[in-house]
Structures are given as structure tokens and as C-alpha cells.
C-alpha atoms as a PDB file:
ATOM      1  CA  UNK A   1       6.096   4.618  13.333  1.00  0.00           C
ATOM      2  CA  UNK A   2       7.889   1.368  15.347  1.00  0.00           C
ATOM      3  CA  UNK A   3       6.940  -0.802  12.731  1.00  0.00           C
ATOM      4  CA  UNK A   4       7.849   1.293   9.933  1.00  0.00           C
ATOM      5  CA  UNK A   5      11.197   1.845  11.069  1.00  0.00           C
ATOM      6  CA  UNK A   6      11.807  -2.153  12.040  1.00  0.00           C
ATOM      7  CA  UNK A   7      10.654  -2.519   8.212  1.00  0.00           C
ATOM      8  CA  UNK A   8      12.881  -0.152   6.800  1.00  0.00           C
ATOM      9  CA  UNK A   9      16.149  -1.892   8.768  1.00  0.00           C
ATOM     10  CA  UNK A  10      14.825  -5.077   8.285  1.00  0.00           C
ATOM     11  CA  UNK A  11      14.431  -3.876   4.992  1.00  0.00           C
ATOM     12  CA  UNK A  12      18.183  -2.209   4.118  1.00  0.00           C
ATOM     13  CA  UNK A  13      19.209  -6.230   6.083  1.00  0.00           C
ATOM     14  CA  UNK A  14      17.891  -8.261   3.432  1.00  0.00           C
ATOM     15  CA  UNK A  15      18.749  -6.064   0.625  1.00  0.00           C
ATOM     16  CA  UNK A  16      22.203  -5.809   1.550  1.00  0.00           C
ATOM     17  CA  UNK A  17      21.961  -9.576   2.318  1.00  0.00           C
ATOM     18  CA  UNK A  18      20.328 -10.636  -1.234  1.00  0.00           C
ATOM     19  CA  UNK A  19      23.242  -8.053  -2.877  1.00  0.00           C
ATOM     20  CA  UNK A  20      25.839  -9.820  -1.353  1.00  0.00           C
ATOM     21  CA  UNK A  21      24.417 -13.581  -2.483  1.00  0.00           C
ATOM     22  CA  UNK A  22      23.368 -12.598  -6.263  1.00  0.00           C
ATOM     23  CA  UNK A  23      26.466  -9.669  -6.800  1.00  0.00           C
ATOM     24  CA  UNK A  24      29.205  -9.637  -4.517  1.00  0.00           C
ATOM     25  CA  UNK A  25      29.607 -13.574  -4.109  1.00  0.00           C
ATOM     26  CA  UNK A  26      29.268 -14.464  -7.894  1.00  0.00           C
ATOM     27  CA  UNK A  27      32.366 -11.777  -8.723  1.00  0.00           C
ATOM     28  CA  UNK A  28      34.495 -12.902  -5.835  1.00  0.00           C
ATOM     29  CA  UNK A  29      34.204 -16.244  -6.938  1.00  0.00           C
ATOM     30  CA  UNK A  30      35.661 -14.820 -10.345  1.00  0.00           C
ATOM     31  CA  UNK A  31      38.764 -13.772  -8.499  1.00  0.00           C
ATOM     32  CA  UNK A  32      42.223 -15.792  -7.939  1.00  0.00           C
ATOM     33  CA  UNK A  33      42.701 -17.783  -4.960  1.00  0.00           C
ATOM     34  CA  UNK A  34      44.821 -15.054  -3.351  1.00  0.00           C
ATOM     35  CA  UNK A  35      42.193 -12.392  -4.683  1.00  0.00           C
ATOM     36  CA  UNK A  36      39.320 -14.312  -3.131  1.00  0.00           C
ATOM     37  CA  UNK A  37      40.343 -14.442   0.332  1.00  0.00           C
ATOM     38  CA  UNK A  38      42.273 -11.233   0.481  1.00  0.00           C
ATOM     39  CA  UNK A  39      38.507  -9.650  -1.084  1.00  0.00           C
ATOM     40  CA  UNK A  40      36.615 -11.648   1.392  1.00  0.00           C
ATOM     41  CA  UNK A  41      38.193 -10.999   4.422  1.00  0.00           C
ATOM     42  CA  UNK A  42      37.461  -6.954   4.604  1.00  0.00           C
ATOM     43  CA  UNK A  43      34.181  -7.479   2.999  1.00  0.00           C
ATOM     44  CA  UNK A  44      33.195  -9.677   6.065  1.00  0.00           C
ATOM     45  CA  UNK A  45      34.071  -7.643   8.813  1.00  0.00           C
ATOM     46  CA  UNK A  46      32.760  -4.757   7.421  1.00  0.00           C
ATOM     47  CA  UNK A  47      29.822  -6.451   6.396  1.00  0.00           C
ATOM     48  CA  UNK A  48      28.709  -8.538   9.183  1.00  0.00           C
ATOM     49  CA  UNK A  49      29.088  -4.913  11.855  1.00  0.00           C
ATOM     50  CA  UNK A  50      26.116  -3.248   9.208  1.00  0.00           C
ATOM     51  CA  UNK A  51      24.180  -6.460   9.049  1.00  0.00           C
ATOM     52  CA  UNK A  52      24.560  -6.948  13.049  1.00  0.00           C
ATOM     53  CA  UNK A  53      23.063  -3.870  13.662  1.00  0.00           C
ATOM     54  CA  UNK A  54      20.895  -3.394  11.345  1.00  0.00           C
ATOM     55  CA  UNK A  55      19.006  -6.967  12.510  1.00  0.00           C
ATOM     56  CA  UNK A  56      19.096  -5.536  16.516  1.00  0.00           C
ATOM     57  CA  UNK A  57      17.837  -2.126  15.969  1.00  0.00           C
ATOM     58  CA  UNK A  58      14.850  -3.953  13.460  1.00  0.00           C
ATOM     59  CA  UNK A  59      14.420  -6.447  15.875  1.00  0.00           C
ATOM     60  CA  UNK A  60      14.105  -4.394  18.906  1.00  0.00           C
ATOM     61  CA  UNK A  61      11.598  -2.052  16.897  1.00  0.00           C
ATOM     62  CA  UNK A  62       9.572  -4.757  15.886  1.00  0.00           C
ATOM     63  CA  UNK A  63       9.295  -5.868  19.376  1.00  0.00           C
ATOM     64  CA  UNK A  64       8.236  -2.829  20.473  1.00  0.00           C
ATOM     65  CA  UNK A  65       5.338  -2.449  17.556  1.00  0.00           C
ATOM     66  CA  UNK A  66       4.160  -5.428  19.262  1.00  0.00           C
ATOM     67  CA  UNK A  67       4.187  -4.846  22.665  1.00  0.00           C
ATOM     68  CA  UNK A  68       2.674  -1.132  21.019  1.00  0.00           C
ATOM     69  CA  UNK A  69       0.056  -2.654  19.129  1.00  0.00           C
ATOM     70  CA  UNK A  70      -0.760  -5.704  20.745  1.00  0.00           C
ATOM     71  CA  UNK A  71      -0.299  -7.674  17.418  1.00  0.00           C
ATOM     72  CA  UNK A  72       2.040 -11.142  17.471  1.00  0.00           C
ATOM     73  CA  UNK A  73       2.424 -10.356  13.907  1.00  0.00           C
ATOM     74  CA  UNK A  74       5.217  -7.968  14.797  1.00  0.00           C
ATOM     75  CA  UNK A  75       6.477 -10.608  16.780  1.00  0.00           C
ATOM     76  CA  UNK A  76       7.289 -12.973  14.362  1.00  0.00           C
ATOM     77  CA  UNK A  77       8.859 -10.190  12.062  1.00  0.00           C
ATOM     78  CA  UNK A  78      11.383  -9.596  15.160  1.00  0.00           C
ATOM     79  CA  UNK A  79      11.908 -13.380  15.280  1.00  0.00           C
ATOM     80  CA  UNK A  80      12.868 -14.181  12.296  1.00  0.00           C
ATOM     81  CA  UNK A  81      14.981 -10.483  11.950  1.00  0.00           C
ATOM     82  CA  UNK A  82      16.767 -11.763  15.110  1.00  0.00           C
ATOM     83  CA  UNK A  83      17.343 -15.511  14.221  1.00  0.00           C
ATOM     84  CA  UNK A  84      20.031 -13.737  12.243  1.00  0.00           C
ATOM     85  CA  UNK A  85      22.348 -14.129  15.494  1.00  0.00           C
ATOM     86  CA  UNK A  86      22.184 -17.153  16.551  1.00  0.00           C
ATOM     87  CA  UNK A  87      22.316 -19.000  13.107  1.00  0.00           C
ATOM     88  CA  UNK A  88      25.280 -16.544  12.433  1.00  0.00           C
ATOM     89  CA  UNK A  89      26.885 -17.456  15.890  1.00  0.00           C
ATOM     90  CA  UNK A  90      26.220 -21.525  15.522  1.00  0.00           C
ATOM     91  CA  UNK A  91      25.795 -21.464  11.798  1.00  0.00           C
ATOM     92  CA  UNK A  92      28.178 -19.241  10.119  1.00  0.00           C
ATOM     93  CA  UNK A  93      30.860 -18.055  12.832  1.00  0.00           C
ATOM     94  CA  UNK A  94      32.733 -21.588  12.702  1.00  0.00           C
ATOM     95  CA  UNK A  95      33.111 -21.408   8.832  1.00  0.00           C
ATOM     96  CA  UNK A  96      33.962 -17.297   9.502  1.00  0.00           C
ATOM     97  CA  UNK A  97      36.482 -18.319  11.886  1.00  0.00           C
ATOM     98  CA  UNK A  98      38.400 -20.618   9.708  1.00  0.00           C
ATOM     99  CA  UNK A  99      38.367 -18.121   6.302  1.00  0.00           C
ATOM    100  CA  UNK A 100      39.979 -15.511   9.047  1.00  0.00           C
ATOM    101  CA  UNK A 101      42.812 -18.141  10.226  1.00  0.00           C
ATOM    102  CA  UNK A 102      44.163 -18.781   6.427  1.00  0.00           C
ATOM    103  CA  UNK A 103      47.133 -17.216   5.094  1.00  0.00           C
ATOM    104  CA  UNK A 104      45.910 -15.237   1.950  1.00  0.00           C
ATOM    105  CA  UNK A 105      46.395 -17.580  -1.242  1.00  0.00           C
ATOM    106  CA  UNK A 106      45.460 -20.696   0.602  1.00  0.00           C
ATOM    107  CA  UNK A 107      44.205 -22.830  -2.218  1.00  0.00           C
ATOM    108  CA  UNK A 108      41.447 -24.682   0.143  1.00  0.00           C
ATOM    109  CA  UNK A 109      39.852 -21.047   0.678  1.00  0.00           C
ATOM    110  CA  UNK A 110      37.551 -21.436  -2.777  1.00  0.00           C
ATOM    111  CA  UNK A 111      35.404 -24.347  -1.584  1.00  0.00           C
ATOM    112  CA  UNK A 112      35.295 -22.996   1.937  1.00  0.00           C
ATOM    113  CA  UNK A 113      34.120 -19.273   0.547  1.00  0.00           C
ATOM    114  CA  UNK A 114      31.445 -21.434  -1.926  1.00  0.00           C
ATOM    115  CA  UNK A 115      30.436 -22.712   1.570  1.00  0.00           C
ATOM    116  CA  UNK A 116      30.233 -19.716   3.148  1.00  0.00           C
ATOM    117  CA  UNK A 117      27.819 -18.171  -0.010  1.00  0.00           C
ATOM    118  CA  UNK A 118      25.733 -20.863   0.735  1.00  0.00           C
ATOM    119  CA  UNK A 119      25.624 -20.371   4.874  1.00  0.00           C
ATOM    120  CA  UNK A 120      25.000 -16.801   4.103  1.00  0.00           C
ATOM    121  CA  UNK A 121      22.076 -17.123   2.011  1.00  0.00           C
ATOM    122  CA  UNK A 122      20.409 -18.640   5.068  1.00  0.00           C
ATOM    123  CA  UNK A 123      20.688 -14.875   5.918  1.00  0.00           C
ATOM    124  CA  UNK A 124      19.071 -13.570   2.954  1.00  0.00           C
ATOM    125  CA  UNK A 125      15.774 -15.879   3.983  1.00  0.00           C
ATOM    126  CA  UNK A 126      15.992 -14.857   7.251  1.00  0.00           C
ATOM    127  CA  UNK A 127      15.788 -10.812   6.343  1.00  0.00           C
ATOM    128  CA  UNK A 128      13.248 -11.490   3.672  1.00  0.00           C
ATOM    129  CA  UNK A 129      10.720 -13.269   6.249  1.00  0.00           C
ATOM    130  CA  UNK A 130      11.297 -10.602   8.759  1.00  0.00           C
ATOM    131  CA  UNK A 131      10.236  -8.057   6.001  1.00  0.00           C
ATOM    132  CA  UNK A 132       7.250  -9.995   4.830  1.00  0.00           C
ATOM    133  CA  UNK A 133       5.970 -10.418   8.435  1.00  0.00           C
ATOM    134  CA  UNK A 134       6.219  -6.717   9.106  1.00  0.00           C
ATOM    135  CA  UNK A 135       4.638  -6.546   5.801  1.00  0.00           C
ATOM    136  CA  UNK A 136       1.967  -8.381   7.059  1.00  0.00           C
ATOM    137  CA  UNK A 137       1.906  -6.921  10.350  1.00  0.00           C
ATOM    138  CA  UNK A 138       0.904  -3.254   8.530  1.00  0.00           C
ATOM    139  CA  UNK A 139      -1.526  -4.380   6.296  1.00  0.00           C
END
């Protein structure tokens, strides 16, 4: 049942993480410079507290199929799940931090938010590994 559930939140991570790179990022882009940053700003913060959660909870389920099932494969599901922090912390946060400091309608916010798409889609590899090592892990 550990497994399962790391699965199903490492799962609902890289869904909402491949959503946000082939959807959300592709119609913000559409938007006016004020638009953009005004729309990303929100989506962000209320993005990054599901995403955050959803990568500890999977993470700390995978590691405890492991340690339940003596398999390494579960392991390197909870790895890559958890890499999510630290290349959001060194990776992303910087790039986060400067978006949050502009003044809506800051015309420099585009190419920074095309960035950010980008850094983020790190993210989306990072869920999808976790899910095909727990994937692997249960077969």
C-alpha cells in the first residue's frame, strides 16, 4: 500500500507538472505583459505549496516501501520525487524570486517567465522518473 500511495502523489506531481508546461504556460504566454505577470504570480504560489507537498508525502512513502520491502527500486523513485527541492531551491527559486520582485507590467517579465517554463519543465522530468521508478518498483 506505501508504494501505491507514493505512486499516486508522485503521480497527481507530474501530472500537474506536465499540465502546467503543455497548458498553463503556452496560454500565459498569450497574455499582455501586465496579464502575464499579474497571472503568474498567484499561479506560483499556489502552485509550488501543492507541488511541495505532494513531492514530500511521495517521497517519504516511497522511502518507506523501501525500507518495507527491501527493494532500492523504491529508492530511486523517492530520489528523483525529492530532487524536486533542491533543483527548485538552487534551480528555480532565484528566477522565482526575481518574477516576485517586479512591479506588474514590467516589460522584461516575458523572457524571464519563458525562462521560468523552461526551469520548470526540469520538474516535469523529475515527477515523470519518480513515477516510472515506482512503476518499476511494482512490477
Amino acid at each position: 500500500m506505501l508504494g501505491q500511495l507514493a505512486l499516486a502523489c508522485a503521480a497527481l506531481f507530474a501530472g500537474a507538472a506536465l499540465y502546467i508546461n503543455i497548458a498553463e504556460q503556452p496560454a500565459r504566454l498569450l497574455l499582455d505583459d501586465a496579464a502575464l505577470l499579474a497571472q503568474w504570480k498567484p499561479s506560483y504560489a499556489r502552485g509550488f505549496a501543492m507541488q511541495a507537498s505532494l513531492a514530500v508525502i511521495s517521497g517519504l512513502l516511497g522511502l518507506a516501501a523501501a525500507w518495507a520491502h527491501a527493494d532500492a527500486r523504491w529508492l530511486a523513485g523517492a530520489a528523483l520525487i525529492l530532487a524536486n527541492w533542491p533543483y527548485t531551491l538552487w534551480g528555480i527559486m532565484p528566477t522565482n524570486h526575481r518574477l516576485n520582485a517586479m512591479p506588474v507590467g514590467d516589460a522584461a517579465s516575458r523572457a524571464l517567465i519563458r525562462h521560468w517554463g523552461w526551469l520548470h519543465a526540469g520538474r516535469t522530468a523529475l515527477g515523470g522518473g519518480a513515477v516510472m521508478a515506482y512503476l518499476w518498483a511494482m512490477g
